[in-house]
Protein backbone atom coordinates (compact mmCIF):
# COMPACT_ATOMS: atom_id res chain seq x y z
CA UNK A 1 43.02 168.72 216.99
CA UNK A 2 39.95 167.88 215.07
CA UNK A 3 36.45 166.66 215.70
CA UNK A 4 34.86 165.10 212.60
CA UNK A 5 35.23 167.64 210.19
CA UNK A 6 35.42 171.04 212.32
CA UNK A 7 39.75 171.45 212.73
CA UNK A 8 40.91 173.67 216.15
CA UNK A 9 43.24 175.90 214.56
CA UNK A 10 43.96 179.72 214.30
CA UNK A 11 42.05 180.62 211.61
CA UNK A 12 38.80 178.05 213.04
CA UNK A 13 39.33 178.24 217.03
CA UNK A 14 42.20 177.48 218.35
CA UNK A 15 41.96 176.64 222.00
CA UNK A 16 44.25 177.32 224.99
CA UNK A 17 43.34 175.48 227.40
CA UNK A 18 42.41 171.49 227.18
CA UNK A 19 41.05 169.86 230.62
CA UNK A 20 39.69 166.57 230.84
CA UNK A 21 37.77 164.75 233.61
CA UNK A 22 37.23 161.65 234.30
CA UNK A 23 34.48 160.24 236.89
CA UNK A 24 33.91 156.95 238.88
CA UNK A 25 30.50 156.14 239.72
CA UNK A 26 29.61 154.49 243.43
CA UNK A 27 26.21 153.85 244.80
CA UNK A 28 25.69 154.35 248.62
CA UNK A 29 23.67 151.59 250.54
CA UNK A 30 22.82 153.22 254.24
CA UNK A 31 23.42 151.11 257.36
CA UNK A 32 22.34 151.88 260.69
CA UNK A 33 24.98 153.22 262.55
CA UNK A 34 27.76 152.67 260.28
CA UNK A 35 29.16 154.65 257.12
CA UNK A 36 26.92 153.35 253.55
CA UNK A 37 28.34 150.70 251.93
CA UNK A 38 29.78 151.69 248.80
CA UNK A 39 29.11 149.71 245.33
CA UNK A 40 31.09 151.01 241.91
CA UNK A 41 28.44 150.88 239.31
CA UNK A 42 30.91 151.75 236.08
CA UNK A 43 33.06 154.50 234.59
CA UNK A 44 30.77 157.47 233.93
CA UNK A 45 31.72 159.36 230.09
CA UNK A 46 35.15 161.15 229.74
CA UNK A 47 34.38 165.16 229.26
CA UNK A 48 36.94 167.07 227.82
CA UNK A 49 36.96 171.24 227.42
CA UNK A 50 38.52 173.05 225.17
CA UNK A 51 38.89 176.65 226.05
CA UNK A 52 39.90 179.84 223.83
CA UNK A 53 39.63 183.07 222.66
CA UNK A 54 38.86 184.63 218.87
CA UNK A 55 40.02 187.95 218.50
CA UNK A 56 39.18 189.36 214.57
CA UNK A 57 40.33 189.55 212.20
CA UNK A 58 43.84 187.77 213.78
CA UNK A 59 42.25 183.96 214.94
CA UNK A 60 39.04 183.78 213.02
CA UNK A 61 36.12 185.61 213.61
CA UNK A 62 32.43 184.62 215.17
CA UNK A 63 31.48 182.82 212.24
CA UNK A 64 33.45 179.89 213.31
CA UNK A 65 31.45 179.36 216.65
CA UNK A 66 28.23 178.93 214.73
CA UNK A 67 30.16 176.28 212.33
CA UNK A 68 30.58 174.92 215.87
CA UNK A 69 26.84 174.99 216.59
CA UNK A 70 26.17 173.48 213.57
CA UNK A 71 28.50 170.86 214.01
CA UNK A 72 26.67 170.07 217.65
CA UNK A 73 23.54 170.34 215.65
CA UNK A 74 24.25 167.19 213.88
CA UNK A 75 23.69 165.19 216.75
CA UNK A 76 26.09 162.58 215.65
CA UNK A 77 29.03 161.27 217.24
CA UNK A 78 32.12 162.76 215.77
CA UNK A 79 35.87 161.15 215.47
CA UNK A 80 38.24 163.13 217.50
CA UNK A 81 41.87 163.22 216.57
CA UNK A 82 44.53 164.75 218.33
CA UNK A 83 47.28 167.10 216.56
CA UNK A 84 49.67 164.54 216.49
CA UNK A 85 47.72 162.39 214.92
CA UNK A 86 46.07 160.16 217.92
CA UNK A 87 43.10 158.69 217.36
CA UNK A 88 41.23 159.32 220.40
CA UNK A 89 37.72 157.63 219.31
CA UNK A 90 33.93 159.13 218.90
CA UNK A 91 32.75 162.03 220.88
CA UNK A 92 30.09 163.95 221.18
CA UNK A 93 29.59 168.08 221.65
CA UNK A 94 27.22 168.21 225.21
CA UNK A 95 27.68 172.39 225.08
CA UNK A 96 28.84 175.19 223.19
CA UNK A 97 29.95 178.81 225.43
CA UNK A 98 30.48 182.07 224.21
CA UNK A 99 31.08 185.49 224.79
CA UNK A 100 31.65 188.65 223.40
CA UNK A 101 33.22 191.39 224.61
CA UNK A 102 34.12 195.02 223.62
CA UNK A 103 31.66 195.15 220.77
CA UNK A 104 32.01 197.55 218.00
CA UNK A 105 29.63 200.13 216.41
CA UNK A 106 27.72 197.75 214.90
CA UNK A 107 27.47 195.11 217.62
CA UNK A 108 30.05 192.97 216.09
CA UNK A 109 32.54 191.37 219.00
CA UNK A 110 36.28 192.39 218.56
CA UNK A 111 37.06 189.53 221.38
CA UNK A 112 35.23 186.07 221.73
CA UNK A 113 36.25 184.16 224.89
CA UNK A 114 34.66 180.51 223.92
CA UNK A 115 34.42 177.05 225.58
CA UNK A 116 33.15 173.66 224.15
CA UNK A 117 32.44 170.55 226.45
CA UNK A 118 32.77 167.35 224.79
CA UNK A 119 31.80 163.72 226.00
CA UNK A 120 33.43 160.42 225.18
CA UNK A 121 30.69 158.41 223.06
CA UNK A 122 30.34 154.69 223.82
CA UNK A 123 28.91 152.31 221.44
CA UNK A 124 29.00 149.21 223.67
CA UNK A 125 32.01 147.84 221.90
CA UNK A 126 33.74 147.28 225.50
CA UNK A 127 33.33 144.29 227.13
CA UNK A 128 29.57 144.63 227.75
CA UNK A 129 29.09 145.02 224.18
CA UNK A 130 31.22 142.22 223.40
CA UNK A 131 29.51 139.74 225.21
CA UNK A 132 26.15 141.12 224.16
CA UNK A 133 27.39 140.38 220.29
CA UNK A 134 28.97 137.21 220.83
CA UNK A 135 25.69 135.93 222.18
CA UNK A 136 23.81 137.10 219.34
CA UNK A 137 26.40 134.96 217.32
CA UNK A 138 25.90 132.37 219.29
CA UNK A 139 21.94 132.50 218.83
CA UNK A 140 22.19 132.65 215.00
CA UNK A 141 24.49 129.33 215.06
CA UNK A 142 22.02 127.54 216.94
């Protein structure tokens, strides 16, 4: 898998575990004496989190998890594409987890268990955003 240009792979990160959540969002409305009536409000962002472990100088070494910071630094919505090729659409990085263990003499981590969180970006090109260019269009012919 890839996320703009930072590739999940053994000698980057490769990950071991992939989980994905998706959320439905419902506002409550109390009633007296009754259960709240329930309104669905929209489709909050997909997460995904990729889960793994570096272990030096076998699957990459620390280094890589700061390219990952850096790559969250950006602040830009990257393309994420799948190993076999599936283009999955823009995402962003929400958080970056690390941690070393059984350090060496001089502090360097001979195993990095690491976990990054990423959420589905949405431009407004569903049907929201659809509607909100066609009207523009239909402004500018008028």
């Amino acid at each position: 898998m890839i996320l703009g240009f930072y590739p999940f792979m053994i000698s980057s990160a490769a990950y071991e575990e992939l989980s994905e959540t998706v959320s439905f969002e419902w506002a409550e409305q109390k009633r007296i004496g009754s259960y709240p009536a329930m309104h669905y409000t929209g489709q909050n962002a997909r997460v995904r989190q990729l889960r793994g472990k570096l272990i030096p100088p076998f699957t990459g070494t620390h280094a890589n998890i700061y390219r990952l910071h850096a790559v969250g630094e950006l602040s830009k919505p990257l393309m994420l594409i799948t190993g076999s090729g599936m283009v999955m659409g823009r995402w962003v990085i929400d958080t970056v987890e690390d941690t070393g263990r059984f350090h060496t003499s001089l502090g360097a981590p001979r195993l990095t268990e690491w976990s990054v969180k990423i959420k589905k970006y949405d431009d407004g090109a569903g049907l929201l955003g659809t509607l909100s260019k066609l009207s523009k269009a239909v402004s500018l012919i008028k």
